[in-house]
PDB file of N, CA and C in Angstrom:
ATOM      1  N   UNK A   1     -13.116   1.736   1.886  1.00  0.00           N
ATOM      2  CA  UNK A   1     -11.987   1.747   0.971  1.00  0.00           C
ATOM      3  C   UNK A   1     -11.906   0.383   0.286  1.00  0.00           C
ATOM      4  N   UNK A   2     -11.649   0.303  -1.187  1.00  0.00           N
ATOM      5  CA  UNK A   2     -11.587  -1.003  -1.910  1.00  0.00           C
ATOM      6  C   UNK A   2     -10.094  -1.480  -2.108  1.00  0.00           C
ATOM      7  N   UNK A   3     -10.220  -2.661  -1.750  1.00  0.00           N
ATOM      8  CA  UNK A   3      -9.148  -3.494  -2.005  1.00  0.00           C
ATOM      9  C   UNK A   3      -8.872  -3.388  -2.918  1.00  0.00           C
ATOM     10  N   UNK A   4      -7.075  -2.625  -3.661  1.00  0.00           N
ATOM     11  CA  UNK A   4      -6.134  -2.998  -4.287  1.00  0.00           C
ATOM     12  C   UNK A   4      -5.495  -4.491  -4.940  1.00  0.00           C
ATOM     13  N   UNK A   5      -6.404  -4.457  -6.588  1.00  0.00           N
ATOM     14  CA  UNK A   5      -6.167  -5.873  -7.324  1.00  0.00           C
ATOM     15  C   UNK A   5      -3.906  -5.831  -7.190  1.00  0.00           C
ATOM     16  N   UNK A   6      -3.706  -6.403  -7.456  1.00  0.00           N
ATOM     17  CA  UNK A   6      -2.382  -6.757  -7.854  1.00  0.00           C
ATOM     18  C   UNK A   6      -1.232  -5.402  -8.441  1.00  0.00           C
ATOM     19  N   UNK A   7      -1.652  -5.424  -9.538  1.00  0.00           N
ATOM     20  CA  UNK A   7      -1.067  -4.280 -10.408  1.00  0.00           C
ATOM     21  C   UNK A   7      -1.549  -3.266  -9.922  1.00  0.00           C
ATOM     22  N   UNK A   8      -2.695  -2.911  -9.305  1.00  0.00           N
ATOM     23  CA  UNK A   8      -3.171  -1.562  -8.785  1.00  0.00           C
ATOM     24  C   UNK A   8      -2.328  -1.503  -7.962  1.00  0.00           C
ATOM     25  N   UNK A   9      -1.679  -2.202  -6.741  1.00  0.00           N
ATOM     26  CA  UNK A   9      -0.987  -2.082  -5.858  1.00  0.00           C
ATOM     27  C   UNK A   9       0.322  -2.039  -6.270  1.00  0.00           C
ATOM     28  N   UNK A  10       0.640  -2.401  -6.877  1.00  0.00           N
ATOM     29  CA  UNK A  10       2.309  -2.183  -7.731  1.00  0.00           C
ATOM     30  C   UNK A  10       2.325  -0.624  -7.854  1.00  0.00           C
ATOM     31  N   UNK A  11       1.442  -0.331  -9.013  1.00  0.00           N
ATOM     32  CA  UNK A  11       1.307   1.076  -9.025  1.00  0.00           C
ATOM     33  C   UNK A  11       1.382   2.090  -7.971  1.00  0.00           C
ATOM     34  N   UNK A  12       0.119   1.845  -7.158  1.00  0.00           N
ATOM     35  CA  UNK A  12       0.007   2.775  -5.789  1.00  0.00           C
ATOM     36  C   UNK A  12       1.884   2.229  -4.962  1.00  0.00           C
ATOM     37  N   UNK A  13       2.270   1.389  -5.063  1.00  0.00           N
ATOM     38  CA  UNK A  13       3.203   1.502  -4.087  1.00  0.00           C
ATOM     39  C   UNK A  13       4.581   2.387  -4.746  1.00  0.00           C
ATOM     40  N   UNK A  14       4.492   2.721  -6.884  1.00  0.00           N
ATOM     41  CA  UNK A  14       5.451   3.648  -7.115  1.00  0.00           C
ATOM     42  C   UNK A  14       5.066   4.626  -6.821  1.00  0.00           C
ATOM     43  N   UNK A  15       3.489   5.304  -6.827  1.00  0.00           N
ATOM     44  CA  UNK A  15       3.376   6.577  -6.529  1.00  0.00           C
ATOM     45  C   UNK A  15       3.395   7.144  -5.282  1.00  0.00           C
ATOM     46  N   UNK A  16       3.671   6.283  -4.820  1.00  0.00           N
ATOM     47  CA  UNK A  16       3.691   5.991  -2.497  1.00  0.00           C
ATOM     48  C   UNK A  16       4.984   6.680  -2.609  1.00  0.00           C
ATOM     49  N   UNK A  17       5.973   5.742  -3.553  1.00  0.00           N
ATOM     50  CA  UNK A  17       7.177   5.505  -3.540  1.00  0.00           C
ATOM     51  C   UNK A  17       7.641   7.092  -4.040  1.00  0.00           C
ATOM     52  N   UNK A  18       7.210   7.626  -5.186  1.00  0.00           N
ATOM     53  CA  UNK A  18       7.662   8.846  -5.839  1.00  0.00           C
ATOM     54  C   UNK A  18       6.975  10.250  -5.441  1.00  0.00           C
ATOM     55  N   UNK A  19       5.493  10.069  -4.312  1.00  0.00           N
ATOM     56  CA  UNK A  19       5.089  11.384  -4.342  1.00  0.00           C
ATOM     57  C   UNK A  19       4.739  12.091  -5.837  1.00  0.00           C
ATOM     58  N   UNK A  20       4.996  12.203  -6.919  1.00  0.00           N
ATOM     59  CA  UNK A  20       4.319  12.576  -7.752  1.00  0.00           C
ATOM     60  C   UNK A  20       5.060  12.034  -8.851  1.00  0.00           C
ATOM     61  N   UNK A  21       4.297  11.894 -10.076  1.00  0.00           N
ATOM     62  CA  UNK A  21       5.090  11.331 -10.777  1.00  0.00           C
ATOM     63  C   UNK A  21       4.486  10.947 -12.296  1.00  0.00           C
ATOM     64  N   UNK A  22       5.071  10.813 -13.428  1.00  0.00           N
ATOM     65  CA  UNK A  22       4.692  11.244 -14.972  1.00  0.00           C
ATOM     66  C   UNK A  22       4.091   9.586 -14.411  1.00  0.00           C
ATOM     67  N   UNK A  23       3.180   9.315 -16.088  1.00  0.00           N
ATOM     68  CA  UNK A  23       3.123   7.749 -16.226  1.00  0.00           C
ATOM     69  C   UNK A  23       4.373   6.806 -16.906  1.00  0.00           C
ATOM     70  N   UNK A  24       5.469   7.484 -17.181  1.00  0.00           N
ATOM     71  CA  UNK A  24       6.613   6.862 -17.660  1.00  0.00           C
ATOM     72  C   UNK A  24       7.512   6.797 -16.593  1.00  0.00           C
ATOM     73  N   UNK A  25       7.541   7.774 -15.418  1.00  0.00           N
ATOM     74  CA  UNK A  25       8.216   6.952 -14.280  1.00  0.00           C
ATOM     75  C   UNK A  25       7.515   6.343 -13.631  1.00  0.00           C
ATOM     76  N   UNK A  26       6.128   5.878 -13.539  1.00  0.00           N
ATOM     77  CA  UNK A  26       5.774   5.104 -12.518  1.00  0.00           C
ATOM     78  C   UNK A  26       6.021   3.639 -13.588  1.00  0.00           C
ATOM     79  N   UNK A  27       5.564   3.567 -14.675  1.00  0.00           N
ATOM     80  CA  UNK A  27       6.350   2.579 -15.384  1.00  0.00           C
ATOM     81  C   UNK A  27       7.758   1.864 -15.341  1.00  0.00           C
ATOM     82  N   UNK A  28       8.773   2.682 -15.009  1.00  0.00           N
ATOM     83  CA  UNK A  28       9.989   2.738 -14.857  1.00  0.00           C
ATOM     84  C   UNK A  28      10.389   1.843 -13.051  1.00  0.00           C
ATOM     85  N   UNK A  29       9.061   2.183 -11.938  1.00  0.00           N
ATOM     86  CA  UNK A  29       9.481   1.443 -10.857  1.00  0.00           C
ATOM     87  C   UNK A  29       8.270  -0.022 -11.101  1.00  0.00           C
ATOM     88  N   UNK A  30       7.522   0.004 -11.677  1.00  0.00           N
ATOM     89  CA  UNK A  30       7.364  -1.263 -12.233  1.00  0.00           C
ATOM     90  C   UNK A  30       7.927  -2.242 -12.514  1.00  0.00           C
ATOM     91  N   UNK A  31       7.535  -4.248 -11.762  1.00  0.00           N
ATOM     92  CA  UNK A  31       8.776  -5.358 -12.247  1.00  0.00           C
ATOM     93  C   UNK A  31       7.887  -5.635 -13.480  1.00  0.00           C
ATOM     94  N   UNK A  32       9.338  -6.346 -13.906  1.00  0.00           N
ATOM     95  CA  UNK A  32       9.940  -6.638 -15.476  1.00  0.00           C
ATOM     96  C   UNK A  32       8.270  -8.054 -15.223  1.00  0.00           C
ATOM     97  N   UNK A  33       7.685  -8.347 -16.276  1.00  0.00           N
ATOM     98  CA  UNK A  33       7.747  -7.124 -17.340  1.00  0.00           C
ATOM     99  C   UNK A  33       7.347  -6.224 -17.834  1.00  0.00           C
ATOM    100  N   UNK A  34       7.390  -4.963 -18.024  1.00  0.00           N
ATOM    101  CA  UNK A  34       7.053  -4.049 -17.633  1.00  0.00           C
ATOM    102  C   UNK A  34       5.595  -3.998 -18.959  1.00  0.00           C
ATOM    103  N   UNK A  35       4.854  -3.318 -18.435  1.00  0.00           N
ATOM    104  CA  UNK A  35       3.293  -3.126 -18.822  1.00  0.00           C
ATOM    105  C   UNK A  35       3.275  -1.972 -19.835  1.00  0.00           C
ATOM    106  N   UNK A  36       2.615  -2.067 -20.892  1.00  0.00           N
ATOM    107  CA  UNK A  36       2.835  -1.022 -21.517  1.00  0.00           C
ATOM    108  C   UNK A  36       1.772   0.122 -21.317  1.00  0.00           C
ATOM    109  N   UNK A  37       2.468   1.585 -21.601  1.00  0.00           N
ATOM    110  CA  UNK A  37       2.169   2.577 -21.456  1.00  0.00           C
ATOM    111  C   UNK A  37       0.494   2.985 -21.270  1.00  0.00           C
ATOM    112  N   UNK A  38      -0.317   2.658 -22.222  1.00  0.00           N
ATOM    113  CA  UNK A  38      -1.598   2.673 -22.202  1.00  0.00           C
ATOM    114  C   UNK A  38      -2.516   1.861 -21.335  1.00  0.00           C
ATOM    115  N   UNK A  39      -1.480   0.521 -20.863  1.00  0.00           N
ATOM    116  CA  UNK A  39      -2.944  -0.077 -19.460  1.00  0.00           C
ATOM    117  C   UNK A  39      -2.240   0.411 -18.575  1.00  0.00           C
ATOM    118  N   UNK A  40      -0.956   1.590 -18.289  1.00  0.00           N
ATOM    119  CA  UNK A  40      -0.554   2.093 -16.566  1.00  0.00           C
ATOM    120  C   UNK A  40      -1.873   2.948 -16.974  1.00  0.00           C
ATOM    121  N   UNK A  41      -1.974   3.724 -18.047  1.00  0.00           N
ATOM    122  CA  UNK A  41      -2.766   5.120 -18.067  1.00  0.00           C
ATOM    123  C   UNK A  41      -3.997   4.617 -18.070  1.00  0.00           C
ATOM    124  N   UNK A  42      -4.479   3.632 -18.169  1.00  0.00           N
ATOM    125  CA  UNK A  42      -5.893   2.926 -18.040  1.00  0.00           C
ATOM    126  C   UNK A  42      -5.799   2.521 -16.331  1.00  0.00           C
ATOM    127  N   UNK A  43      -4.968   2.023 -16.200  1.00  0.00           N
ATOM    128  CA  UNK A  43      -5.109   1.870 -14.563  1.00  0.00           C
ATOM    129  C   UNK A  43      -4.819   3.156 -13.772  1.00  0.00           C
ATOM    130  N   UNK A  44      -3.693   3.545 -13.992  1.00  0.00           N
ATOM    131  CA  UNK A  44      -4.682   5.237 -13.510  1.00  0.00           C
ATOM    132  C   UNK A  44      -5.544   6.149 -13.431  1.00  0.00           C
ATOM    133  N   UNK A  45      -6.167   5.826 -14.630  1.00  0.00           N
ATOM    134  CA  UNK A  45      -7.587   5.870 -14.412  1.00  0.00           C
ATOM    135  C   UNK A  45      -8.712   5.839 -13.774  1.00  0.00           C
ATOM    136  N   UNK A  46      -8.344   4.608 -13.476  1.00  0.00           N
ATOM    137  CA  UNK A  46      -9.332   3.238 -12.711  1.00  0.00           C
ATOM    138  C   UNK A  46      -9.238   4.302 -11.436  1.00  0.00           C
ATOM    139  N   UNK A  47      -7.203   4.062 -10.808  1.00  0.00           N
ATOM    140  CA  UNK A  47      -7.274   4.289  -9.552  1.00  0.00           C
ATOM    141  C   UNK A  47      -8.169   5.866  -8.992  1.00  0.00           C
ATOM    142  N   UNK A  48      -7.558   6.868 -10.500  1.00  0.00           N
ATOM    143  CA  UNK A  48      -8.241   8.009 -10.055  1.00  0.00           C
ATOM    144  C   UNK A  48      -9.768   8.275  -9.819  1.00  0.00           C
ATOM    145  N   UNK A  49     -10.746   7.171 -10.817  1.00  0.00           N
ATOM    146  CA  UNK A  49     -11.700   6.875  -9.932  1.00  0.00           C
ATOM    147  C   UNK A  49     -12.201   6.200  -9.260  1.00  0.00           C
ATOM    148  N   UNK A  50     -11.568   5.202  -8.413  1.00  0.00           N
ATOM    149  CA  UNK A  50     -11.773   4.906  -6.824  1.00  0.00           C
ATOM    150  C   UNK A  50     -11.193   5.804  -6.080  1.00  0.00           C
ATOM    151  N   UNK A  51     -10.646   7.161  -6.117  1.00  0.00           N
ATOM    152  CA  UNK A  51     -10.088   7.522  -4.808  1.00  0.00           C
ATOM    153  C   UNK A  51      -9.117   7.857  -4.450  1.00  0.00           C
ATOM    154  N   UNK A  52      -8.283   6.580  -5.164  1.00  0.00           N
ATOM    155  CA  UNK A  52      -7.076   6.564  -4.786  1.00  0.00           C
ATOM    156  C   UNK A  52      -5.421   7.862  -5.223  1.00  0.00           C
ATOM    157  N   UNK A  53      -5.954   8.039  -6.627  1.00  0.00           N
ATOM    158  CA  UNK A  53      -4.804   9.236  -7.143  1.00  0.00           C
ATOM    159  C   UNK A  53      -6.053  10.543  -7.603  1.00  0.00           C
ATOM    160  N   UNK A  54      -5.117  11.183  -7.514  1.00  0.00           N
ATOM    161  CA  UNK A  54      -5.199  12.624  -7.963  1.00  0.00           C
ATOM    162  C   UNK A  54      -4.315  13.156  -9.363  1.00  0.00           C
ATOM    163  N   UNK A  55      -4.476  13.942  -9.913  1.00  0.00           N
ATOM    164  CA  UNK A  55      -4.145  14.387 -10.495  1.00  0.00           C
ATOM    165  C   UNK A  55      -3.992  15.770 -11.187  1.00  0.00           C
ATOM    166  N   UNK A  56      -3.022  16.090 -11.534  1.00  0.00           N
ATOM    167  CA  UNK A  56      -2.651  18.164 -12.095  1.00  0.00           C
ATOM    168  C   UNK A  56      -2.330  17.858 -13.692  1.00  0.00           C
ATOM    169  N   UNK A  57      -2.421  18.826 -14.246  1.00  0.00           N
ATOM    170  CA  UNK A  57      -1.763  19.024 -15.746  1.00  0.00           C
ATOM    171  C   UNK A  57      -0.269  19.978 -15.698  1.00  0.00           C
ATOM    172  N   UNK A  58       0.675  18.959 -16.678  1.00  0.00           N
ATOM    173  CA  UNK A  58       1.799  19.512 -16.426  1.00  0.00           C
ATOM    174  C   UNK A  58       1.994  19.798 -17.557  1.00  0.00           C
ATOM    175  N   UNK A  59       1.824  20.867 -18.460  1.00  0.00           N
ATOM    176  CA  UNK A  59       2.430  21.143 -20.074  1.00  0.00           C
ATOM    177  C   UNK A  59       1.016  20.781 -20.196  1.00  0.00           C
ATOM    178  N   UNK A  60       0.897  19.240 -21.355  1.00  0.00           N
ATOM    179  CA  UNK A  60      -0.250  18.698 -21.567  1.00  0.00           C
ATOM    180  C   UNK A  60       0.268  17.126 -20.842  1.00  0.00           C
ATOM    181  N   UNK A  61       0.805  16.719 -20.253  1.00  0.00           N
ATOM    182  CA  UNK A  61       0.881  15.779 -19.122  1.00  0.00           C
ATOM    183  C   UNK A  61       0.095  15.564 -18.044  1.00  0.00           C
ATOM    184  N   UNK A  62       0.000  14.802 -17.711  1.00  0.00           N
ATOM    185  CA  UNK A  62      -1.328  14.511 -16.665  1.00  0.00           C
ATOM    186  C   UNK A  62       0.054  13.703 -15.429  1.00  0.00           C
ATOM    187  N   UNK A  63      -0.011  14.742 -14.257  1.00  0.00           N
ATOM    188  CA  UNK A  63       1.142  14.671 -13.083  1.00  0.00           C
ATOM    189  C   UNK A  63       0.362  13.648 -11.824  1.00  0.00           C
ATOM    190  N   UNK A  64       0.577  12.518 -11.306  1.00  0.00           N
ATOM    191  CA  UNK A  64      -0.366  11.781 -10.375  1.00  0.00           C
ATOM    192  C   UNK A  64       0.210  11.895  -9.472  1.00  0.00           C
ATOM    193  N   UNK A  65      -0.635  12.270  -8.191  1.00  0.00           N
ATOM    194  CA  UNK A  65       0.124  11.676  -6.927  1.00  0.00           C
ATOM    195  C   UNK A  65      -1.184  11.048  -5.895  1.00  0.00           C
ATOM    196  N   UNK A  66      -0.526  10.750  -5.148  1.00  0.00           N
ATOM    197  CA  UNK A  66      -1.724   9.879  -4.220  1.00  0.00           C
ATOM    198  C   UNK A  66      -2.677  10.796  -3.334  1.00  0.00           C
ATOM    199  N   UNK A  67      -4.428  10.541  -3.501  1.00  0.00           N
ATOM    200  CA  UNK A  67      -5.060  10.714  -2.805  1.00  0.00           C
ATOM    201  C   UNK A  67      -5.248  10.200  -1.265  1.00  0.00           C
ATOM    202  N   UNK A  68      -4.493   9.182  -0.997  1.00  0.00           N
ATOM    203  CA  UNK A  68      -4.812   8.324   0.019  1.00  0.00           C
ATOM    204  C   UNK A  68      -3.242   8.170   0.526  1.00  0.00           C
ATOM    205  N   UNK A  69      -3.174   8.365   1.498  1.00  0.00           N
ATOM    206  CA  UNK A  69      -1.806   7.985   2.258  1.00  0.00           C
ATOM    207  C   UNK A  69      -1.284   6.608   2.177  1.00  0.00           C
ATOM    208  N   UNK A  70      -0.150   6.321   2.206  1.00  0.00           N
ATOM    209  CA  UNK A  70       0.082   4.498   2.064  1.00  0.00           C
ATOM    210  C   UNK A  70       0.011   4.007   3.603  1.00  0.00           C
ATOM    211  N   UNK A  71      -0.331   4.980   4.726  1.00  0.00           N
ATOM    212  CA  UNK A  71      -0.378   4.666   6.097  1.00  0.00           C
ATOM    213  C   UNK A  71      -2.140   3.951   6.472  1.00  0.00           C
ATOM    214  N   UNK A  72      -2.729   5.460   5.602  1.00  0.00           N
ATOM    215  CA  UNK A  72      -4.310   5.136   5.657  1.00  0.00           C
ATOM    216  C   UNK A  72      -4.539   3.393   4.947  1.00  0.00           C
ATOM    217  N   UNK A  73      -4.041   2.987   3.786  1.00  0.00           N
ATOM    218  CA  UNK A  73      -4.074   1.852   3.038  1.00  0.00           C
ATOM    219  C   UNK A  73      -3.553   0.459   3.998  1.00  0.00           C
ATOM    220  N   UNK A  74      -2.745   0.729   4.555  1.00  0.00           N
ATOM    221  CA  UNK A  74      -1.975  -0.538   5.282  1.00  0.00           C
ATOM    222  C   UNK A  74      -2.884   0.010   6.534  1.00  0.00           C
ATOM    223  N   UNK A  75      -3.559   0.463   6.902  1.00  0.00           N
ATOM    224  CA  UNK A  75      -4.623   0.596   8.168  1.00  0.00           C
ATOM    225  C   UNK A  75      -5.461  -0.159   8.080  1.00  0.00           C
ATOM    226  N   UNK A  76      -6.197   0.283   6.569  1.00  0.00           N
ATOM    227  CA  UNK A  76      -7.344  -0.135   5.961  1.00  0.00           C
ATOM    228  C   UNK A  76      -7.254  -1.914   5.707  1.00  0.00           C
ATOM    229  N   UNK A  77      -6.339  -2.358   4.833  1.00  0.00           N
ATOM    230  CA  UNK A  77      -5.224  -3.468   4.636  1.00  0.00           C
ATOM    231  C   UNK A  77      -5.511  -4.672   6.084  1.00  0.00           C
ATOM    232  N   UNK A  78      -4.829  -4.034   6.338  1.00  0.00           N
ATOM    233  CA  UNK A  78      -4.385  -4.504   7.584  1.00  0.00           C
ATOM    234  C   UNK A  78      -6.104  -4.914   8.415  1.00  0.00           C
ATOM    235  N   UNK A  79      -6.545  -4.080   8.763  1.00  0.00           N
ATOM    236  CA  UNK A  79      -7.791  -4.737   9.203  1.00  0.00           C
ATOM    237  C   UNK A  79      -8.683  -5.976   8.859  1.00  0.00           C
ATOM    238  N   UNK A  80      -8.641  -5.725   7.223  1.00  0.00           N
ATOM    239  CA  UNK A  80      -8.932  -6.740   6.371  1.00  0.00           C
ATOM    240  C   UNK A  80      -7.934  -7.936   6.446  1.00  0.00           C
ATOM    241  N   UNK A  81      -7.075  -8.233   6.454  1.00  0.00           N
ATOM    242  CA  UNK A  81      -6.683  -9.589   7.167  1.00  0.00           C
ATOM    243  C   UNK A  81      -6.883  -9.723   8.173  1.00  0.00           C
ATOM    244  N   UNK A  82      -7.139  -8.894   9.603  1.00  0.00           N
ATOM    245  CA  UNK A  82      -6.934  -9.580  11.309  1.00  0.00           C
ATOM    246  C   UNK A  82      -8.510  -9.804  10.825  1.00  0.00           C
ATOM    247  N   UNK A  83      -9.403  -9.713   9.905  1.00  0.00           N
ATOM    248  CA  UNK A  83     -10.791  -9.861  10.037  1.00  0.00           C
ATOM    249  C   UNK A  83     -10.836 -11.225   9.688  1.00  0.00           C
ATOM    250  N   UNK A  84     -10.362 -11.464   8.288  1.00  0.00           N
ATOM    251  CA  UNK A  84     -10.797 -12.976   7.025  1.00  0.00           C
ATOM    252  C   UNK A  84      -9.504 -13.581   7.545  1.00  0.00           C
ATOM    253  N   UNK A  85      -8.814 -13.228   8.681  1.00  0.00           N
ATOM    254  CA  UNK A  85      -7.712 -14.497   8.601  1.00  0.00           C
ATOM    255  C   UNK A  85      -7.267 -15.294  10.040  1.00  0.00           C
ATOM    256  N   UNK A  86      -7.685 -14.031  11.018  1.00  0.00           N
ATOM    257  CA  UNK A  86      -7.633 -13.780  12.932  1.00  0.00           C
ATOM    258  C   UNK A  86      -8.444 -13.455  13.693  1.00  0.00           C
ATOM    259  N   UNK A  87      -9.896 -13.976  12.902  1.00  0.00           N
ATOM    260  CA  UNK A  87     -11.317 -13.607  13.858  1.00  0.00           C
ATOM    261  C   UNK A  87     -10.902 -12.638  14.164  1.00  0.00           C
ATOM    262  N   UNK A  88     -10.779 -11.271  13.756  1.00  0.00           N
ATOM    263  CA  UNK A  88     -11.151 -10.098  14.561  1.00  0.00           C
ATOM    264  C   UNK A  88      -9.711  -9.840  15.621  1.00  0.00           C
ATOM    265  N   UNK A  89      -8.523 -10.434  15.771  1.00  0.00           N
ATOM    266  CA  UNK A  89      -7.742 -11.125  16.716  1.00  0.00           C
ATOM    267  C   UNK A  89      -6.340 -10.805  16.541  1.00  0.00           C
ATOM    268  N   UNK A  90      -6.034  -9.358  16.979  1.00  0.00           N
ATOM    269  CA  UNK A  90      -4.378  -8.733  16.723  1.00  0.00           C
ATOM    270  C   UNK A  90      -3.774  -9.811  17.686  1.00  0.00           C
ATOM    271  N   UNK A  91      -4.112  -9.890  18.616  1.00  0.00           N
ATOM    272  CA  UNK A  91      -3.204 -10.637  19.313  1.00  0.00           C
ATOM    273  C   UNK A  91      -3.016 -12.417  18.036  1.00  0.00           C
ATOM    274  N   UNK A  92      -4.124 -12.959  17.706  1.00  0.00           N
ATOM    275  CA  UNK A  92      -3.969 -14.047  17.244  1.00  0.00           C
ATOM    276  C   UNK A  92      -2.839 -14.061  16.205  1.00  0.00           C
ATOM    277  N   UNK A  93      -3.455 -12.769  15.617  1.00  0.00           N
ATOM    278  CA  UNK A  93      -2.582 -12.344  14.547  1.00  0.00           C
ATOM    279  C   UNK A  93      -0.848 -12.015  14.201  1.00  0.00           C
ATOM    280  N   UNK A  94      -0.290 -11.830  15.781  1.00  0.00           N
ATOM    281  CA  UNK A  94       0.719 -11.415  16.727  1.00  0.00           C
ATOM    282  C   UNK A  94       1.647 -12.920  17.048  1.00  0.00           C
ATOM    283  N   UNK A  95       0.466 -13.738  17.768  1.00  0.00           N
ATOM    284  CA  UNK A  95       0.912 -14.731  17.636  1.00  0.00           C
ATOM    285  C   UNK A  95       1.759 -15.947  16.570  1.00  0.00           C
ATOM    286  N   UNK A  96       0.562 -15.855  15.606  1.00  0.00           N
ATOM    287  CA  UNK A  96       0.824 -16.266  14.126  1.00  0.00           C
ATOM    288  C   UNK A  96       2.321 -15.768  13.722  1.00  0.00           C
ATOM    289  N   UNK A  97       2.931 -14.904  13.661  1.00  0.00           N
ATOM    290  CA  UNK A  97       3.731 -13.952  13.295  1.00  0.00           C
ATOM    291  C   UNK A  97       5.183 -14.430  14.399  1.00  0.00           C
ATOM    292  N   UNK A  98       4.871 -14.743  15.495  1.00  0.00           N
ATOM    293  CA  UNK A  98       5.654 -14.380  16.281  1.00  0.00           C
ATOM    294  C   UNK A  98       6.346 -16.564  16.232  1.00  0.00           C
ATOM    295  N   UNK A  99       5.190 -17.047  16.211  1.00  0.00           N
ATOM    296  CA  UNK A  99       5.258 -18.559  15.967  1.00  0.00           C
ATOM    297  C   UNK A  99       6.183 -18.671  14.626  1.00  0.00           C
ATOM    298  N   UNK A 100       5.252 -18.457  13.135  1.00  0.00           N
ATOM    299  CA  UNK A 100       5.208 -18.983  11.910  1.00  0.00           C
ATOM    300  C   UNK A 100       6.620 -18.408  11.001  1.00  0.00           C
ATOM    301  N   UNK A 101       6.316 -16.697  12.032  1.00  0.00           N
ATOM    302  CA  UNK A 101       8.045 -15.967  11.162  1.00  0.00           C
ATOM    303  C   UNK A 101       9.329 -16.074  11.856  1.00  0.00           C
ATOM    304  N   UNK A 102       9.049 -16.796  13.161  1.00  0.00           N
ATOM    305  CA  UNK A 102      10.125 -16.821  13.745  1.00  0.00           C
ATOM    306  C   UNK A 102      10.571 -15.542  13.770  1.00  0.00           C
ATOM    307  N   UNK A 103       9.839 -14.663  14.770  1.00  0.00           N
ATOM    308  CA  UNK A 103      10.575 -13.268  15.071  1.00  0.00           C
ATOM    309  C   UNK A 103      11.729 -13.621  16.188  1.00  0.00           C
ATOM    310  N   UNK A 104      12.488 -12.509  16.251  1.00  0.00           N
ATOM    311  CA  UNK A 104      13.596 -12.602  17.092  1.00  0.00           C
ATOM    312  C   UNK A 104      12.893 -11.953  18.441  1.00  0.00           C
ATOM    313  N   UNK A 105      13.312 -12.674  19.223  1.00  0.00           N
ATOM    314  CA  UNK A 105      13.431 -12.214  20.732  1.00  0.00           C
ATOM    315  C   UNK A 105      13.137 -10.511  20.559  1.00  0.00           C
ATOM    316  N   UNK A 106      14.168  -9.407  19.791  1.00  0.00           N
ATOM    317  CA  UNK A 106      14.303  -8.216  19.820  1.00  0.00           C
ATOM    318  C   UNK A 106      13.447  -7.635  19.516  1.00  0.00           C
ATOM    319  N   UNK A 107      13.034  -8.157  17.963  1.00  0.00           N
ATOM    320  CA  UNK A 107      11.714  -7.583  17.233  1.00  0.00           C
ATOM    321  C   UNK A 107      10.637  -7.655  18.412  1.00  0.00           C
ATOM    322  N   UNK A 108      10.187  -9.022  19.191  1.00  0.00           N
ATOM    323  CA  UNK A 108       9.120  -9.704  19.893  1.00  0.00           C
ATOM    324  C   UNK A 108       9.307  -8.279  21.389  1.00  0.00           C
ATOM    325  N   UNK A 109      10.582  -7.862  21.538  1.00  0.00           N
ATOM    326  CA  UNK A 109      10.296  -6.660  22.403  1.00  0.00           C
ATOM    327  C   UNK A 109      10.195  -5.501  22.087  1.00  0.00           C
ATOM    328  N   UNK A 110      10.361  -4.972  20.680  1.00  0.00           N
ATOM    329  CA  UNK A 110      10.227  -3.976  19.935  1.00  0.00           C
ATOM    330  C   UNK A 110       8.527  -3.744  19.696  1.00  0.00           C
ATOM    331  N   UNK A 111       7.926  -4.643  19.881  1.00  0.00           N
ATOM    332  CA  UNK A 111       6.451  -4.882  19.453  1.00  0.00           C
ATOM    333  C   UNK A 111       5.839  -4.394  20.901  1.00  0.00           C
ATOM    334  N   UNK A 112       6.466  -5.426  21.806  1.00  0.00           N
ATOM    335  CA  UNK A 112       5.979  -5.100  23.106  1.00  0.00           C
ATOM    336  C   UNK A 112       6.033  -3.681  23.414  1.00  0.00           C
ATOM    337  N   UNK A 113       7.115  -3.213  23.363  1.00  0.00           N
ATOM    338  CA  UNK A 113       7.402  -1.403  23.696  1.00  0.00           C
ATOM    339  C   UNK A 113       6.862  -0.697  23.132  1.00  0.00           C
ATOM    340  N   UNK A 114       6.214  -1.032  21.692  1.00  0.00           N
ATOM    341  CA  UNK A 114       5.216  -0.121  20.837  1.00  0.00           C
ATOM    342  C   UNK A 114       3.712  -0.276  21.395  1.00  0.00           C
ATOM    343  N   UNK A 115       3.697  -0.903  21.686  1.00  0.00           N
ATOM    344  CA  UNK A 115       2.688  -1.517  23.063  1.00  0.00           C
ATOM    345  C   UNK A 115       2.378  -0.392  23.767  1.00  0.00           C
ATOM    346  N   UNK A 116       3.150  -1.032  24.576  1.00  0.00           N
ATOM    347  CA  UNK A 116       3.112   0.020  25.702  1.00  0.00           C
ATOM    348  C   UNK A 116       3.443   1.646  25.688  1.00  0.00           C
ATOM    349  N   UNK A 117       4.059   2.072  24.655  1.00  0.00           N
ATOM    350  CA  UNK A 117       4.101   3.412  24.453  1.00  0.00           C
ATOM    351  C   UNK A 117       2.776   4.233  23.709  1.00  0.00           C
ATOM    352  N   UNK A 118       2.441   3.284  23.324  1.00  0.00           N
ATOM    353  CA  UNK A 118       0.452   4.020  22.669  1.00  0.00           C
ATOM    354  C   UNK A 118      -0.256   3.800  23.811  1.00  0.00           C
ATOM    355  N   UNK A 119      -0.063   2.774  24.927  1.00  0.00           N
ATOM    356  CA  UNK A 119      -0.838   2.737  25.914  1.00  0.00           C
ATOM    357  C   UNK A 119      -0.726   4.063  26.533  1.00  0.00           C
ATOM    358  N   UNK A 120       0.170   4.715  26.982  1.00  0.00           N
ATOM    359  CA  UNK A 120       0.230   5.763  27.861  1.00  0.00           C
ATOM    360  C   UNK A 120      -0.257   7.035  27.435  1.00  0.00           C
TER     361      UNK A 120
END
């Protein structure tokens, strides 16, 4: 799976966000300032060929929704940093997080219990 440039990920996270959706509302959850109409439909494009969206005809509208789950992506995501940033290293990675964000005590047992409940 290929890493999501910037704006690709803006995008994928309205159509995450909307489940299906024209190119004038995914425009619409777009930040200011907002991109005009023809590079969303050029980057939908793009995304529809990497993989990432799908697409139906609605009238003569072209309807997108996501090929790829936003669970599968932050899997995918996610690996790719504990790799280039935590040697390979959830725990390092855990650490980092637990040091640098100043998690709370609660969160730091909320983590633990998710832990241990996939363990079993």
């Amino acid at each position: 799976m290929q890493k999501l440039a910037k704006r690709e990920e803006q995008i994928m996270q309205a159509v995450w966000g909307l489940e299906k959706a024209f190119i004038k509302d995914i425009i619409q959850e777009l930040p200011d300032p907002k991109p005009h109409y023809n590079s969303v439909a050029t980057m939908l494009k793009i995304l529809e060929e990497k993989g990432f969206l799908a697409h139906e005809v609605v009238g003569n509208i072209f309807q997108y929704r996501p090929a790829i789950s936003k669970e599968d992506y932050q899997g995918h995501a996610m690996k790719d940093i504990v790799s280039q940033y935590f040697d390979n290293s959830y725990s390092r990675m855990l650490a980092f997080f637990a040091k640098e964000q100043k998690l709370s005590e609660t969160e730091l047992t909320e983590i633990v219990n998710i832990i241990k409940s996939n363990k079993k």
